[in-house]
Protein backbone atom coordinates (compact mmCIF):
# COMPACT_ATOMS: atom_id res chain seq x y z
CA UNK A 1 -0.56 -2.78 39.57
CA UNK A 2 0.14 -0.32 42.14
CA UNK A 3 4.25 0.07 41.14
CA UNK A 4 3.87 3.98 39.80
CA UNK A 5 4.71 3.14 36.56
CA UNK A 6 2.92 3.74 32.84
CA UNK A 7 2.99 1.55 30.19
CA UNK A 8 3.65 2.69 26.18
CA UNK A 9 3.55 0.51 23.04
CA UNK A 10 4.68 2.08 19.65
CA UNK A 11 5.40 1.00 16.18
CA UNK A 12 7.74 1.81 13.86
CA UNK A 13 8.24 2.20 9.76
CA UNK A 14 10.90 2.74 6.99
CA UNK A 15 10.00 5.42 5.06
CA UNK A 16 12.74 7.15 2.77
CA UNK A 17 15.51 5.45 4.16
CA UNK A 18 14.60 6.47 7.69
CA UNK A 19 12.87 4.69 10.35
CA UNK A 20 9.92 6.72 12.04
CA UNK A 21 6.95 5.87 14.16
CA UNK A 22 4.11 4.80 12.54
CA UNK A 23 1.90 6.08 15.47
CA UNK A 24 2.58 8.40 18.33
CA UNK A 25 3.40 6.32 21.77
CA UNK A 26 -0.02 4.67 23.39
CA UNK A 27 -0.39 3.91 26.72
CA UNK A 28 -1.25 0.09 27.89
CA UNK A 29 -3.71 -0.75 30.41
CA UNK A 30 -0.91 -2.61 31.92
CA UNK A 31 2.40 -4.26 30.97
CA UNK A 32 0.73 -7.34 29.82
CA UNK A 33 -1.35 -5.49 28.04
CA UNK A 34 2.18 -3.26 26.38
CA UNK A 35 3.66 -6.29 25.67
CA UNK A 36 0.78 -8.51 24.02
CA UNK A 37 0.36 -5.22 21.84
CA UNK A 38 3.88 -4.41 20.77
CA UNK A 39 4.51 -8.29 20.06
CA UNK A 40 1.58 -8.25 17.78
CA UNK A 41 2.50 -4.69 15.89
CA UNK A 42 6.26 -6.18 15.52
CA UNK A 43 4.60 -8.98 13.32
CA UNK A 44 3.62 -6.53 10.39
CA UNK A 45 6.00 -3.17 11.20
CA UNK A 46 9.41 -2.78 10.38
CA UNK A 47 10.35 -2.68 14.68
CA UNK A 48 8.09 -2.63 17.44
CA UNK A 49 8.62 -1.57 21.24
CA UNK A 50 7.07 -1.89 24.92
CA UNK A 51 8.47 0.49 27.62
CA UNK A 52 7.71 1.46 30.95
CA UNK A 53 8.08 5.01 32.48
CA UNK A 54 8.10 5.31 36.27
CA UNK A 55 6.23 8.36 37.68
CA UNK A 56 8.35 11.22 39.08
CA UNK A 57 10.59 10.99 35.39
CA UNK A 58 13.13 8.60 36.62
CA UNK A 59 13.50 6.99 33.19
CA UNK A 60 12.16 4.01 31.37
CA UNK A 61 12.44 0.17 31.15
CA UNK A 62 12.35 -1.63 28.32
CA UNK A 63 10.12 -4.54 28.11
CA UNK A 64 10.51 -5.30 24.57
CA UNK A 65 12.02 -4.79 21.73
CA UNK A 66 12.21 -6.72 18.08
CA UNK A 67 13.18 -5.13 14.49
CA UNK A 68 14.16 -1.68 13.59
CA UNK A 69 13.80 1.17 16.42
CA UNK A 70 13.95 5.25 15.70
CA UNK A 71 13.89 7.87 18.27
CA UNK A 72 10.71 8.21 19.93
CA UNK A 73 11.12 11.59 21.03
């Protein structure tokens, strides 16, 4: 797309009382791609998310967001 920027789809699970990811961040081809993805994995996980990171570290951008979110550190 040419903007700098990464895309990142994860999932996300309630175990024990806690929510945790169910896999560890993976990158999209693009953020159709992060979106289509995260939509889909928010259909049968507990929460499901679609970010975007801009190169240089300047933070993310949500794109999407539906059920329960943990910390993705």
């Amino acid at each position: 797309m040419g903007d700098g920027a990464a895309y990142f789809y994860i999932a996300f699970v309630a175990e024990d009382g806690d929510v945790v990811p169910a896999f560890l961040p993976r990158r999209a081809e693009n953020r159709d791609h992060a979106l289509r993805a995260a939509r889909a994995l928010a259909a049968t996980y507990a929460g499901a998310m679609a970010w975007s990171a801009k190169s240089g570290g300047e933070g993310i951008e949500v794109l999407f967001s539906q059920g329960v979110i943990g910390d993705i550190e």
